[in-house]
PDB file of N, CA and C in Angstrom:
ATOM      1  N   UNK A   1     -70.036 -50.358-213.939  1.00  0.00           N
ATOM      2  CA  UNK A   1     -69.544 -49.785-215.171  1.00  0.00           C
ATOM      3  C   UNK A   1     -68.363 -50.622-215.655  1.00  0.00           C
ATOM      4  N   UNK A   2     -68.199 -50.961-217.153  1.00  0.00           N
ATOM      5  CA  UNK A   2     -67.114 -51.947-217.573  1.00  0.00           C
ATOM      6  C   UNK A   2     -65.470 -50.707-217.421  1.00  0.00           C
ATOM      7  N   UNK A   3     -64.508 -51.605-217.733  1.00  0.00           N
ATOM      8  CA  UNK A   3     -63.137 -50.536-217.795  1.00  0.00           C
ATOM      9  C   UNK A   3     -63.591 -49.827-219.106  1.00  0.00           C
ATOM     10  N   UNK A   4     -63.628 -50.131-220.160  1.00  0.00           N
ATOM     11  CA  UNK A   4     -63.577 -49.283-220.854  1.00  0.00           C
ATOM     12  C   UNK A   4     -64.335 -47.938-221.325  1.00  0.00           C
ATOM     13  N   UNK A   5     -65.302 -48.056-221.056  1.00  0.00           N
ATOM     14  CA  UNK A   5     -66.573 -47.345-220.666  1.00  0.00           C
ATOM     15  C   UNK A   5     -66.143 -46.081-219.560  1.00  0.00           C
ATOM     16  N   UNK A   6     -65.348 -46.531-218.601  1.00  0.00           N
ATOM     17  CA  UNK A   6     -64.760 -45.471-217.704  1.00  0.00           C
ATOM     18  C   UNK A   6     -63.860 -45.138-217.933  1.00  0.00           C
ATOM     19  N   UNK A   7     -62.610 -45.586-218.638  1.00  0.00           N
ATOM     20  CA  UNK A   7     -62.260 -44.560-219.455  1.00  0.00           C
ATOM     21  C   UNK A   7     -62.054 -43.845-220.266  1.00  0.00           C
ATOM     22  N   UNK A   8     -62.914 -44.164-220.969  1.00  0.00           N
ATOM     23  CA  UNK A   8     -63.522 -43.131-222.097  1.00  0.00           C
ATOM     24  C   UNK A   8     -64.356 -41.720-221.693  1.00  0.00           C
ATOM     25  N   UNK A   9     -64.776 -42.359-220.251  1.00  0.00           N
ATOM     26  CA  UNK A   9     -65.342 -41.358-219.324  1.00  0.00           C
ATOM     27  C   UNK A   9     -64.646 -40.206-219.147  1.00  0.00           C
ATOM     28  N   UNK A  10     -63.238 -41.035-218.842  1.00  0.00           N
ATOM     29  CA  UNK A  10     -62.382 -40.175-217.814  1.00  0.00           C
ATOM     30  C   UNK A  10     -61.785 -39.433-218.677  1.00  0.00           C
ATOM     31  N   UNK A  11     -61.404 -40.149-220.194  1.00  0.00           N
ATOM     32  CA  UNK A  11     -60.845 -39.153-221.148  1.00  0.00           C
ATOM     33  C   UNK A  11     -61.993 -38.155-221.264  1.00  0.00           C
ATOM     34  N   UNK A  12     -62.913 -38.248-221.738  1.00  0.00           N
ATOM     35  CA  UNK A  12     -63.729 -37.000-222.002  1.00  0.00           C
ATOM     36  C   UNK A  12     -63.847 -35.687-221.150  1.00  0.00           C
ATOM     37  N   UNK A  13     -64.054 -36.353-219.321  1.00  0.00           N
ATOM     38  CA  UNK A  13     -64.276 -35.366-218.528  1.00  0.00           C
ATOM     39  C   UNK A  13     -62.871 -34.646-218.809  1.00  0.00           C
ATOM     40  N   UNK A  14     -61.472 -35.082-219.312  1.00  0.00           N
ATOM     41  CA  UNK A  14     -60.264 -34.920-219.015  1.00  0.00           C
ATOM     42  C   UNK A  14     -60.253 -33.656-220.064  1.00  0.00           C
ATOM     43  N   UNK A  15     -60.684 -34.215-221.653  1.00  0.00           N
ATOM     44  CA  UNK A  15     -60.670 -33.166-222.327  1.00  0.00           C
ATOM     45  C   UNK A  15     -61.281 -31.635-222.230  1.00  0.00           C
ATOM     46  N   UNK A  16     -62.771 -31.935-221.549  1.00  0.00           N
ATOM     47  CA  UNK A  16     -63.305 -30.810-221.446  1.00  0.00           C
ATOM     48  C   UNK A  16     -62.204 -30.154-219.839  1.00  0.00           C
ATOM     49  N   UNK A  17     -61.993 -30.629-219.654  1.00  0.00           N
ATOM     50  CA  UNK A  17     -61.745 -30.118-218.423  1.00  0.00           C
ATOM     51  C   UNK A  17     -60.274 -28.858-219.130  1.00  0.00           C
ATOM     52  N   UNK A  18     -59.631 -29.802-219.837  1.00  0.00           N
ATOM     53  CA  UNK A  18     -58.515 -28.903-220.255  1.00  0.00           C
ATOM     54  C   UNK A  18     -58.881 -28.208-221.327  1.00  0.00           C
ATOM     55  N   UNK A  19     -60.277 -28.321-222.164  1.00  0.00           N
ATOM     56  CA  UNK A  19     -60.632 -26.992-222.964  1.00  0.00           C
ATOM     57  C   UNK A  19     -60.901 -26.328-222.275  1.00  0.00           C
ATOM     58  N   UNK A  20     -61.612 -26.090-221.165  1.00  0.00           N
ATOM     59  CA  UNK A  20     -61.947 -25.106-220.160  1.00  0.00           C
ATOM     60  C   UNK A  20     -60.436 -24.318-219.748  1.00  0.00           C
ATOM     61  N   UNK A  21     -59.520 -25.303-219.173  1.00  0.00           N
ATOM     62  CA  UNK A  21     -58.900 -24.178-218.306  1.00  0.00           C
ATOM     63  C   UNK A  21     -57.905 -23.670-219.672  1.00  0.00           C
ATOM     64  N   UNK A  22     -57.871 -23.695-221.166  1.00  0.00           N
ATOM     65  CA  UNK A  22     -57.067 -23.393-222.274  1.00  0.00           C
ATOM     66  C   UNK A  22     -58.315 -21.942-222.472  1.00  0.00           C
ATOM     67  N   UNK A  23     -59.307 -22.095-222.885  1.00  0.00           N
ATOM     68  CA  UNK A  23     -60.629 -20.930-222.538  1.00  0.00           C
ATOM     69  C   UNK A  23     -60.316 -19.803-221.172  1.00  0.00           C
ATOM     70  N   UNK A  24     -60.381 -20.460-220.603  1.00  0.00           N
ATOM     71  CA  UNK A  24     -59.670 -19.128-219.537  1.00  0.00           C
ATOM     72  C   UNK A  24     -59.053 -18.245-219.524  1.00  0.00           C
ATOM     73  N   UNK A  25     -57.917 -19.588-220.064  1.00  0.00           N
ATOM     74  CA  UNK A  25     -55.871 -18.575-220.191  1.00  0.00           C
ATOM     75  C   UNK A  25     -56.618 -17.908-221.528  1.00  0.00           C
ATOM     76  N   UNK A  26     -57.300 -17.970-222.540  1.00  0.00           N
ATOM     77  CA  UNK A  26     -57.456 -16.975-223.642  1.00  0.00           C
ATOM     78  C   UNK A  26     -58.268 -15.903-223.500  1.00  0.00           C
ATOM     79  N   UNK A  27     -58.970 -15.878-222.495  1.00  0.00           N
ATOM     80  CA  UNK A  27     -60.056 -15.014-221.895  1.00  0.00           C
ATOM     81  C   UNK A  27     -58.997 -14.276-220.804  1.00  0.00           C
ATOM     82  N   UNK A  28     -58.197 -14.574-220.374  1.00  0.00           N
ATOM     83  CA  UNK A  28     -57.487 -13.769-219.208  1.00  0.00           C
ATOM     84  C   UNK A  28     -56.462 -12.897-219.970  1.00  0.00           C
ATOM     85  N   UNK A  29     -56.017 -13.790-220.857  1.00  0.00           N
ATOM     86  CA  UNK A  29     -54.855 -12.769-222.050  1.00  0.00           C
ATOM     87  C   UNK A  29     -55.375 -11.681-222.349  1.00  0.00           C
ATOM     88  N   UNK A  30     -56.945 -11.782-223.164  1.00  0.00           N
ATOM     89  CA  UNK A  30     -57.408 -10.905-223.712  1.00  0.00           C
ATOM     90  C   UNK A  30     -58.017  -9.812-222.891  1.00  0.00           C
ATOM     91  N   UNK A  31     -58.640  -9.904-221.894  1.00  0.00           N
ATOM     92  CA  UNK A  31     -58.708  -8.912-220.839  1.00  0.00           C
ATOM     93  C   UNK A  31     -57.325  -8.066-220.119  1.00  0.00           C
ATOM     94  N   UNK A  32     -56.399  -8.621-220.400  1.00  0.00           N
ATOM     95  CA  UNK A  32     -54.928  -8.535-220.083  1.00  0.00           C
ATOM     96  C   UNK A  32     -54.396  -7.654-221.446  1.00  0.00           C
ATOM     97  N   UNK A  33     -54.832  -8.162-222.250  1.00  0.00           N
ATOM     98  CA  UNK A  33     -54.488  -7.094-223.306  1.00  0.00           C
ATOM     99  C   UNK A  33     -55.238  -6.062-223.878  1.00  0.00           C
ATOM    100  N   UNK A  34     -56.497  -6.093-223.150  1.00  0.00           N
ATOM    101  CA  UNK A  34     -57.184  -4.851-223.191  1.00  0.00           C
ATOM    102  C   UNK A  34     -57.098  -4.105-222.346  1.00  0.00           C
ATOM    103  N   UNK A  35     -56.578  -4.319-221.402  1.00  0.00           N
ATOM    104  CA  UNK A  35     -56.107  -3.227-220.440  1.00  0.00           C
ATOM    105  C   UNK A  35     -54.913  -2.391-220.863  1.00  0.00           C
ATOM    106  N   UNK A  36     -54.277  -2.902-221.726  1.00  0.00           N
ATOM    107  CA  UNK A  36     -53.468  -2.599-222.074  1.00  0.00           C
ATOM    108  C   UNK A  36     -53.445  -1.166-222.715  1.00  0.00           C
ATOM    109  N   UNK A  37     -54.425  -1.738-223.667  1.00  0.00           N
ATOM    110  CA  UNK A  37     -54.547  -0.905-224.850  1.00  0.00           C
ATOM    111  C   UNK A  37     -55.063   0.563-224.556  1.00  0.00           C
ATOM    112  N   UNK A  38     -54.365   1.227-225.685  1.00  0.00           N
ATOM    113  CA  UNK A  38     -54.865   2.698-225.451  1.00  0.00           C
ATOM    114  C   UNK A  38     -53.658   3.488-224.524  1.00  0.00           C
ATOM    115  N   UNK A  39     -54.216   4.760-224.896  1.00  0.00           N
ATOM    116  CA  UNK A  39     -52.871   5.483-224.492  1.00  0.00           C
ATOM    117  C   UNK A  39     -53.014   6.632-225.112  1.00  0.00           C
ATOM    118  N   UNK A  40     -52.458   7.805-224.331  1.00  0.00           N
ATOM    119  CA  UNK A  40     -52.343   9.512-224.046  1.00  0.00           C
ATOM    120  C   UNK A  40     -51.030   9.935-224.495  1.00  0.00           C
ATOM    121  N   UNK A  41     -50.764  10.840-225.273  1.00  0.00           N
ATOM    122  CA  UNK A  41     -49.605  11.578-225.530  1.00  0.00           C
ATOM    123  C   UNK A  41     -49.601  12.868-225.811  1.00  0.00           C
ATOM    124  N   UNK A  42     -48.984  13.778-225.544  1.00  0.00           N
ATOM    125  CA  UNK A  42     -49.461  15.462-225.371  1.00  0.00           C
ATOM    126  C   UNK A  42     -47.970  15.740-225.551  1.00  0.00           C
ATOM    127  N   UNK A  43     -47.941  17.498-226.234  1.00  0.00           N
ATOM    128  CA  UNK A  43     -46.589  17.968-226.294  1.00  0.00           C
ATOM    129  C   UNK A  43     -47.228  19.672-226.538  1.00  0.00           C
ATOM    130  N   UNK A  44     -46.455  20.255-226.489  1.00  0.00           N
ATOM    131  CA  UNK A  44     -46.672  21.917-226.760  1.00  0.00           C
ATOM    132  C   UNK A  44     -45.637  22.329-227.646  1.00  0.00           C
ATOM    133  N   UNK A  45     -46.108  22.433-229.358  1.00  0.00           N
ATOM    134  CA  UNK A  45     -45.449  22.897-230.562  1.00  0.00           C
ATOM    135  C   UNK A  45     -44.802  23.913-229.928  1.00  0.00           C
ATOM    136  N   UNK A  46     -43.693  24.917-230.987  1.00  0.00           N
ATOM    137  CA  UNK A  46     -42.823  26.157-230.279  1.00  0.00           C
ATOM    138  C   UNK A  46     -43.916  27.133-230.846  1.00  0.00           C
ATOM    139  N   UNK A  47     -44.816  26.928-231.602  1.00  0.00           N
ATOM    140  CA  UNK A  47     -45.934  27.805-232.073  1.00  0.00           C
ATOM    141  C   UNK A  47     -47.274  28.624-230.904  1.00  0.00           C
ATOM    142  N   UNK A  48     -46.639  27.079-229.806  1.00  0.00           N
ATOM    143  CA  UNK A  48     -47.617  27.642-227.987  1.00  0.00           C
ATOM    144  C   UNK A  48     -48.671  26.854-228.188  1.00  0.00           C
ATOM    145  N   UNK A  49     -49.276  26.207-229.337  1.00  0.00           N
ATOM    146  CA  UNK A  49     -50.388  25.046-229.717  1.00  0.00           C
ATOM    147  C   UNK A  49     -49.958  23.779-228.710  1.00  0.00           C
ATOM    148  N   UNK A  50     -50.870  23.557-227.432  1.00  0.00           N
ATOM    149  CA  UNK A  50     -50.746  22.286-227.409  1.00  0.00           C
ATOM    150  C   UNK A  50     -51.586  20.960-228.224  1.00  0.00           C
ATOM    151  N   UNK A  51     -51.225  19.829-228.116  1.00  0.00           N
ATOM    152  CA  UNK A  51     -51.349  19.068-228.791  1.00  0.00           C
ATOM    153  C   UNK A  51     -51.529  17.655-228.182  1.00  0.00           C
ATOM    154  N   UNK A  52     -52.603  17.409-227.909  1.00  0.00           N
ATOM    155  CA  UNK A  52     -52.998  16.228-226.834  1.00  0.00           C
ATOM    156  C   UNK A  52     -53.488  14.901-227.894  1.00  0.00           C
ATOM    157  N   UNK A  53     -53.073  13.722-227.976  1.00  0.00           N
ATOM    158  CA  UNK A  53     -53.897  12.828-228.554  1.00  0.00           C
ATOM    159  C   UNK A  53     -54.075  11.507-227.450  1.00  0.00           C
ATOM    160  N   UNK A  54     -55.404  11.057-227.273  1.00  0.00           N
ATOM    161  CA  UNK A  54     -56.128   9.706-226.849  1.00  0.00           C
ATOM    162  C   UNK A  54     -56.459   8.475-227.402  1.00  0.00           C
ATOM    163  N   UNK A  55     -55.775   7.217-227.394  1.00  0.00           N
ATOM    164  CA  UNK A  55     -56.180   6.066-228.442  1.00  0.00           C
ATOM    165  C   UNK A  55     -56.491   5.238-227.413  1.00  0.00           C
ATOM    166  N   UNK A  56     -57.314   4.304-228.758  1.00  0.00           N
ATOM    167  CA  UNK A  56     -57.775   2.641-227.791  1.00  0.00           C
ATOM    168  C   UNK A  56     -56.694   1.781-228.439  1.00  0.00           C
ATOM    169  N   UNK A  57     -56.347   2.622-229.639  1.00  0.00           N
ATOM    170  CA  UNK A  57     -55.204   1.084-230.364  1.00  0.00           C
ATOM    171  C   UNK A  57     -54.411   0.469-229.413  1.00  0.00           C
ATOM    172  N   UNK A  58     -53.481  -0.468-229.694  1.00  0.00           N
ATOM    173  CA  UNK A  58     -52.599  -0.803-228.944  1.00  0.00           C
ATOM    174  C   UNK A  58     -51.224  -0.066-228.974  1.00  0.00           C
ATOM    175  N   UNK A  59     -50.820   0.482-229.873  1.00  0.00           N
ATOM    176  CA  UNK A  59     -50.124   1.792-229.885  1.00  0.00           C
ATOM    177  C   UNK A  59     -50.217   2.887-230.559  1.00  0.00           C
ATOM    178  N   UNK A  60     -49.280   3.598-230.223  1.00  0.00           N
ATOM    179  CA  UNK A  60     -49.258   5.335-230.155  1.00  0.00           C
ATOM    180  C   UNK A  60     -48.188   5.588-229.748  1.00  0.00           C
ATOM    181  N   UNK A  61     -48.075   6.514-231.215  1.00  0.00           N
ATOM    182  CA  UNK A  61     -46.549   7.138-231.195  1.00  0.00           C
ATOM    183  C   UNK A  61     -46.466   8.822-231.594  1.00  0.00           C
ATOM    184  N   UNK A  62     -45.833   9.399-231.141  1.00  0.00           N
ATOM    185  CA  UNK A  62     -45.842  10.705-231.471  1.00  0.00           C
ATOM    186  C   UNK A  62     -44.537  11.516-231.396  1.00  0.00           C
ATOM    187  N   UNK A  63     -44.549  12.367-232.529  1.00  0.00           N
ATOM    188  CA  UNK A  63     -43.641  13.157-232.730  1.00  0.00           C
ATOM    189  C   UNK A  63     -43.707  14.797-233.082  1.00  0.00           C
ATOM    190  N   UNK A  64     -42.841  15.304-232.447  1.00  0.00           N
ATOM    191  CA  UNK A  64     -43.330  16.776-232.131  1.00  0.00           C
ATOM    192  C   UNK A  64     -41.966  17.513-232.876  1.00  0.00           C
ATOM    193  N   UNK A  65     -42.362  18.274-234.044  1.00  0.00           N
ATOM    194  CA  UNK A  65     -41.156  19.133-234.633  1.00  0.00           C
ATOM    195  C   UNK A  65     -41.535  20.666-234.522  1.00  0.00           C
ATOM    196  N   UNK A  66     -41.001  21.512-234.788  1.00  0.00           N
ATOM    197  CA  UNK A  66     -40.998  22.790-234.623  1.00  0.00           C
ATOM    198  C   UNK A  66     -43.282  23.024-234.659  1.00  0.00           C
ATOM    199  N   UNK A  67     -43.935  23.014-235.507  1.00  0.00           N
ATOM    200  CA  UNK A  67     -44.908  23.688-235.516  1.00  0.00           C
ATOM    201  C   UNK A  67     -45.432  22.603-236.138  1.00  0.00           C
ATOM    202  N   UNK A  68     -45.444  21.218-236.266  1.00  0.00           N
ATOM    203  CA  UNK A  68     -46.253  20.513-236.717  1.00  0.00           C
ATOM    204  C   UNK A  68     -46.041  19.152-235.503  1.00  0.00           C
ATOM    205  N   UNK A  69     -47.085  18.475-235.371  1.00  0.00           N
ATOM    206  CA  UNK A  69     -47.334  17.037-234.771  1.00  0.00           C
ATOM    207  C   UNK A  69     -47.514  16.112-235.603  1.00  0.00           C
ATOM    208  N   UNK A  70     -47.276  14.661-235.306  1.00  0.00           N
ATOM    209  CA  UNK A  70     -46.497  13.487-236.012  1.00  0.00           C
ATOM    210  C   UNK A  70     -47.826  12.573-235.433  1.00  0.00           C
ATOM    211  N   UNK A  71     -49.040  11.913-235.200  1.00  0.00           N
ATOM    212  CA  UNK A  71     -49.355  11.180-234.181  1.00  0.00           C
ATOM    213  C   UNK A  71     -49.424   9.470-234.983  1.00  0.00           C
ATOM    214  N   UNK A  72     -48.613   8.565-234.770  1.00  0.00           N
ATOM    215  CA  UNK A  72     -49.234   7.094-235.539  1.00  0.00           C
ATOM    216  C   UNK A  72     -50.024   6.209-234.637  1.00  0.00           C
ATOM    217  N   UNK A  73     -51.164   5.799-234.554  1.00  0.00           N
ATOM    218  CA  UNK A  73     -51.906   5.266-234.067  1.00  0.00           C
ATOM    219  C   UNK A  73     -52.994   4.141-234.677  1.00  0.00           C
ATOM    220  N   UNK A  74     -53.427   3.010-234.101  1.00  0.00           N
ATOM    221  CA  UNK A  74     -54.339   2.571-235.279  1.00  0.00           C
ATOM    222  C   UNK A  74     -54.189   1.843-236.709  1.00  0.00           C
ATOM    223  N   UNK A  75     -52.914   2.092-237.640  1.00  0.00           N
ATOM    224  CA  UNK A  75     -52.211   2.177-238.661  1.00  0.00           C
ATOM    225  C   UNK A  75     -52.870   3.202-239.643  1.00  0.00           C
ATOM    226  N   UNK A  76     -53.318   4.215-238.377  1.00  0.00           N
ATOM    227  CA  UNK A  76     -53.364   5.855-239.581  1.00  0.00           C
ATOM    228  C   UNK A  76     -52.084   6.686-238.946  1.00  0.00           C
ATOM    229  N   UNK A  77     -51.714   7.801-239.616  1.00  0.00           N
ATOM    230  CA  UNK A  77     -50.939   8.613-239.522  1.00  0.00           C
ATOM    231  C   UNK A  77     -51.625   9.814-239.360  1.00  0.00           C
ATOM    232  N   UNK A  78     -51.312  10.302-238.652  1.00  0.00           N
ATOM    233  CA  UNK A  78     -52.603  11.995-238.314  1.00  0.00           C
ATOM    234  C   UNK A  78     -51.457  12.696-237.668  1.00  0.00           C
ATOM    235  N   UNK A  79     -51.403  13.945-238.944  1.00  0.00           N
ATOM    236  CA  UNK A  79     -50.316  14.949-238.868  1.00  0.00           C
ATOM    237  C   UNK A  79     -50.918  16.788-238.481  1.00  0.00           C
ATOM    238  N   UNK A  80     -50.971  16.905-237.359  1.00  0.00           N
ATOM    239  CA  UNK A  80     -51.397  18.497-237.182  1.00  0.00           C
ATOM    240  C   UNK A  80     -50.244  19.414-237.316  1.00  0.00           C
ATOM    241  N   UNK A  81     -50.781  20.326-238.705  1.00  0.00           N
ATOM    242  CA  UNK A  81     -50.551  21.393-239.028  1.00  0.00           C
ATOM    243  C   UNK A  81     -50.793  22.617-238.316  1.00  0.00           C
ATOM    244  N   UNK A  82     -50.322  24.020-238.617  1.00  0.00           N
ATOM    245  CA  UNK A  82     -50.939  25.111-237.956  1.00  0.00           C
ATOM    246  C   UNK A  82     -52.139  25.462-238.553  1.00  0.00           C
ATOM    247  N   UNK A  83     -52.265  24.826-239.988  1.00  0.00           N
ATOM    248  CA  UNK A  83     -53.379  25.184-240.528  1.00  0.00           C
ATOM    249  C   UNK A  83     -54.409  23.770-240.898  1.00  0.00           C
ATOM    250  N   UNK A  84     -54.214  23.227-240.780  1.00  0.00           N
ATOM    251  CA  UNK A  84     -55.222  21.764-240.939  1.00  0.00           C
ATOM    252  C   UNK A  84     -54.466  20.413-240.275  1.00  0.00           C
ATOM    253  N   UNK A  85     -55.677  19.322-240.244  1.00  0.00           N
ATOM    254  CA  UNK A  85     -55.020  18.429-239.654  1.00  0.00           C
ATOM    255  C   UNK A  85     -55.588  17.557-241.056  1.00  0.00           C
ATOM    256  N   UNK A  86     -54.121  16.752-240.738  1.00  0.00           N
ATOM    257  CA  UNK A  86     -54.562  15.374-242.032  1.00  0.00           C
ATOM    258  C   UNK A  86     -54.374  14.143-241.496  1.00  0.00           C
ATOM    259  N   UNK A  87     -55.132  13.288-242.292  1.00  0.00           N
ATOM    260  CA  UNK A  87     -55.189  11.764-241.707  1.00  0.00           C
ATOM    261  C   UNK A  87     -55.252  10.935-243.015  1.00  0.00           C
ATOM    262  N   UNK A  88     -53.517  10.662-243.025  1.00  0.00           N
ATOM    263  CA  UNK A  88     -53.216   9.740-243.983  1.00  0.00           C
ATOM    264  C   UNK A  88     -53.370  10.302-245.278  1.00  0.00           C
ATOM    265  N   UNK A  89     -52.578  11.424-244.953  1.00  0.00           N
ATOM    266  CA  UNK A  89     -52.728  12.293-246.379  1.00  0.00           C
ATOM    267  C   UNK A  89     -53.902  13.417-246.645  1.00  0.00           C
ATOM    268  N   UNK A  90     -54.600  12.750-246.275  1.00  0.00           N
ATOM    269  CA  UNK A  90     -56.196  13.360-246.588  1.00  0.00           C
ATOM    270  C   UNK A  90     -56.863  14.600-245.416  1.00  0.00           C
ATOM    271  N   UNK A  91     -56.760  16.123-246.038  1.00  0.00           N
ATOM    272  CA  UNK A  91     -57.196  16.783-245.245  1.00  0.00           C
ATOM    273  C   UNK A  91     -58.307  16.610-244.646  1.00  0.00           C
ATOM    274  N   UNK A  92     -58.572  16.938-243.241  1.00  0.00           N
ATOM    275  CA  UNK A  92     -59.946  16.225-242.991  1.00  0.00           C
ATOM    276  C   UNK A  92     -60.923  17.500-241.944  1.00  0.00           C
ATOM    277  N   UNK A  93     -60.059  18.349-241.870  1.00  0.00           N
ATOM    278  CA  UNK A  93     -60.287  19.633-240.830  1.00  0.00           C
ATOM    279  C   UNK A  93     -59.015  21.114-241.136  1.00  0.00           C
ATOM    280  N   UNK A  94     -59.597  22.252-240.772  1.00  0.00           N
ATOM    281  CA  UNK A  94     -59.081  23.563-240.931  1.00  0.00           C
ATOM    282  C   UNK A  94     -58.908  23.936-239.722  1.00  0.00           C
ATOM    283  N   UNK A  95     -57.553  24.654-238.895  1.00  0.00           N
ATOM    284  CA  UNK A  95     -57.540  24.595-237.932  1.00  0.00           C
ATOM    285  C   UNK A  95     -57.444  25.970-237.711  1.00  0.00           C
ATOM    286  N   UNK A  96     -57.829  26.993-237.180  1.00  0.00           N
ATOM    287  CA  UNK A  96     -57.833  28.326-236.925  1.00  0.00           C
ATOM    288  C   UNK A  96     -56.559  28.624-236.327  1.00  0.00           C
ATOM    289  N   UNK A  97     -56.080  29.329-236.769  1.00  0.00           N
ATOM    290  CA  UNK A  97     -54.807  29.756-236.236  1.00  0.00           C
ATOM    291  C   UNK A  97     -54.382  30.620-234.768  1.00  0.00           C
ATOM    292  N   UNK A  98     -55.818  31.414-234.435  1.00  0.00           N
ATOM    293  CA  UNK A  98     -55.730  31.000-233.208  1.00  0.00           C
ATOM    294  C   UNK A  98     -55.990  30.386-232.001  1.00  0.00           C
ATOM    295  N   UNK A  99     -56.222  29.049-232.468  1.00  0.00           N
ATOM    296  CA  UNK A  99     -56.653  27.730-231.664  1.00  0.00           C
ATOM    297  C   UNK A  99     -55.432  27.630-230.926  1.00  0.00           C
ATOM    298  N   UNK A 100     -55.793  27.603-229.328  1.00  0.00           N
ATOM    299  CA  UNK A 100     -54.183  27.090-228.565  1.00  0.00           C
ATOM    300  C   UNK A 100     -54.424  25.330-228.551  1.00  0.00           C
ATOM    301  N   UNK A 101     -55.553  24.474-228.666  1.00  0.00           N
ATOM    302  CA  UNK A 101     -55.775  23.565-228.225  1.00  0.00           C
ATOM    303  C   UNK A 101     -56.336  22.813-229.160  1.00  0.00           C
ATOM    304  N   UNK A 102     -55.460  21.416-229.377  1.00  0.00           N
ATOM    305  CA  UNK A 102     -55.875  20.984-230.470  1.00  0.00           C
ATOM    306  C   UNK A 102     -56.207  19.102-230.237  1.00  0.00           C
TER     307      UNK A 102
END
């Protein structure tokens, strides 16, 4: 084999070699950040309603005031009432008032 010929070789095997292990580290992040994701938050209004929410987003936030829940998740906002729940403004359900579990 002439020199140049081999290393042109050697560059090539060189490149793939370091797209591969750059493919990895982005494949390991992302499994790394799907583990991540998602997440549980629960509280009990002074009304005795508890109030459990489950996401895959990457966050979740929640806030609990006298008789209503706060949940941001996703980039919706989903607010439970004693009497309906809304999502992003928009009523989307009627909640019976004597539902303990929501």
């Amino acid at each position: 084999m002439n020199k140049p010929r081999a290393n042109k070789l050697k560059l090539t095997l060189a490149a793939i070699l370091l797209l591969a292990m750059v493919m990895a580290l982005i494949l390991l992040a992302a499994m790394f950040a799907g583990g991540l994701a998602g997440g549980s938050a629960g509280g009990t209004l002074s009304t005795g309603r508890n109030v459990m929410a489950h996401s895959d987003s990457l966050s979740l936030s929640t806030a609990f005031s006298s008789d209503t829940a706060t949940i941001e998740t996703a980039g919706m906002t989903i607010v439970v009432q004693p009497s309906s729940l809304i999502v992003d403004g928009t009523t989307v359900a009627f909640i019976d008032k004597d539902l303990s579990d929501v």
